[in-house]
Protein backbone atom coordinates (compact mmCIF):
# COMPACT_ATOMS: atom_id res chain seq x y z
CA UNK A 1 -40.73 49.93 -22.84
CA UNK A 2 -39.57 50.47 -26.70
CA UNK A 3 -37.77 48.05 -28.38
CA UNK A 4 -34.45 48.96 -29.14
CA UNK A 5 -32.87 47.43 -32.94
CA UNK A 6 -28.86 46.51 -33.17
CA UNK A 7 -29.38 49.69 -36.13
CA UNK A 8 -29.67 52.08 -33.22
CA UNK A 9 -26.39 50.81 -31.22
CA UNK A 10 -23.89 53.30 -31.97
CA UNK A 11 -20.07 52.00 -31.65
CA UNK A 12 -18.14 53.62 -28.40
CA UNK A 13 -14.78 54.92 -29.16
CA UNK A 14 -13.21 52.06 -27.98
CA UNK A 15 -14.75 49.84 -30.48
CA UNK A 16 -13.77 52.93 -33.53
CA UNK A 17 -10.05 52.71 -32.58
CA UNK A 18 -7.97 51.78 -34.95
CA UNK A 19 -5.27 50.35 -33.00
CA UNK A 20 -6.02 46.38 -32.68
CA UNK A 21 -7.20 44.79 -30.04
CA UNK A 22 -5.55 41.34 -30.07
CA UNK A 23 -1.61 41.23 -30.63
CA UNK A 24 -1.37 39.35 -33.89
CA UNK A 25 1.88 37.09 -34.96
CA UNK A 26 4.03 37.66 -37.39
CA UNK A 27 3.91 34.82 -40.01
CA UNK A 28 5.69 31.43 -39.43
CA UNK A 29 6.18 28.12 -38.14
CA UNK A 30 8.90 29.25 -34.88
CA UNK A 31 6.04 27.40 -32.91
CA UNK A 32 5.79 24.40 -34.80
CA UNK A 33 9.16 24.35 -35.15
CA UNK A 34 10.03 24.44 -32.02
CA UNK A 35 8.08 21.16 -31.67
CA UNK A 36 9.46 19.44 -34.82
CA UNK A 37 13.30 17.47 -33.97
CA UNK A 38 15.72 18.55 -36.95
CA UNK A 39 18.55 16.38 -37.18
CA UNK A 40 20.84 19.03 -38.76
CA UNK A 41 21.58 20.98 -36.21
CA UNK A 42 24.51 19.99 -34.20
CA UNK A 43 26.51 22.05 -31.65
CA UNK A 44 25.70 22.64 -27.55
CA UNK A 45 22.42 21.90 -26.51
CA UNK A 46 20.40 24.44 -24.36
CA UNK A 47 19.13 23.28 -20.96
CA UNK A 48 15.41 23.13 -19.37
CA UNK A 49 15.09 26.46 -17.37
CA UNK A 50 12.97 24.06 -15.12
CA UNK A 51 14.35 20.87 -14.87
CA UNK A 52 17.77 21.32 -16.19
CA UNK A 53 17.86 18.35 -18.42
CA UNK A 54 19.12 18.85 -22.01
CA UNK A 55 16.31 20.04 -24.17
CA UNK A 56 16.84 19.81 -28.45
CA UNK A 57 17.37 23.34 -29.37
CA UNK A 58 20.38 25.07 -29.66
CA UNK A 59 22.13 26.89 -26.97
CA UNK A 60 22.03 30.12 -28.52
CA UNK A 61 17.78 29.64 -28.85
CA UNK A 62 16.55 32.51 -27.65
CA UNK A 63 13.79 33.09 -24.79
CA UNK A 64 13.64 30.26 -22.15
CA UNK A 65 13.90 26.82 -23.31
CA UNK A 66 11.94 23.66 -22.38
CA UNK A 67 12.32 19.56 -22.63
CA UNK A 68 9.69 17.88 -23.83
CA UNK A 69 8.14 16.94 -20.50
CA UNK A 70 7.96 20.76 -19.33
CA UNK A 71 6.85 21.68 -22.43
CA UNK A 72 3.89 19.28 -21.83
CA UNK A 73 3.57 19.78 -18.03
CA UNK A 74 3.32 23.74 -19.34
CA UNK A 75 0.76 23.52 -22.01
CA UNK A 76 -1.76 21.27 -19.04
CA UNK A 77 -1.17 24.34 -16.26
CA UNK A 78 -2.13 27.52 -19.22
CA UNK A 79 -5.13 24.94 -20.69
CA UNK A 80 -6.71 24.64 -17.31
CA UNK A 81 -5.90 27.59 -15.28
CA UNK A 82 -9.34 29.38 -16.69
């Protein structure tokens, strides 16, 4: 058998793309944010798309809006689904 040296590996295409292979995120604190209670904002409060209960952010947030406790209840289902 001949040893074989990571010098003689030569990259598929898939590796040579140049297209990325993890989506990246544009730069910003929207998830921090999100997390963070600002004071200043005032007007209709958006509603938990699970529970219903009133969550901090605005009514006009966009994408689907969680209280605290879904938010939480969320995070423990993703971090130990795998």
């Amino acid at each position: 058998m001949t040893e074989s040296t990571t010098d003689e590996i030569e990259p598929n295409e898939a590796e040579t793309s140049e297209a990325p292979a993890v989506c990246t995120l544009p730069a910003g604190d929207d998830a921090e944010a999100a997390l963070v209670h600002d004071p200043a904002l005032t007007g209709p409060r958006a509603d938990c798309v699970l529970c219903g209960e009133p969550t901090e952010l605005p009514a006009d947030h966009p994408g689907s809006t969680l209280c605290p406790v879904c938010a939480w209840q969320q995070a423990q289902r993703i971090a130990c689904s795998g």
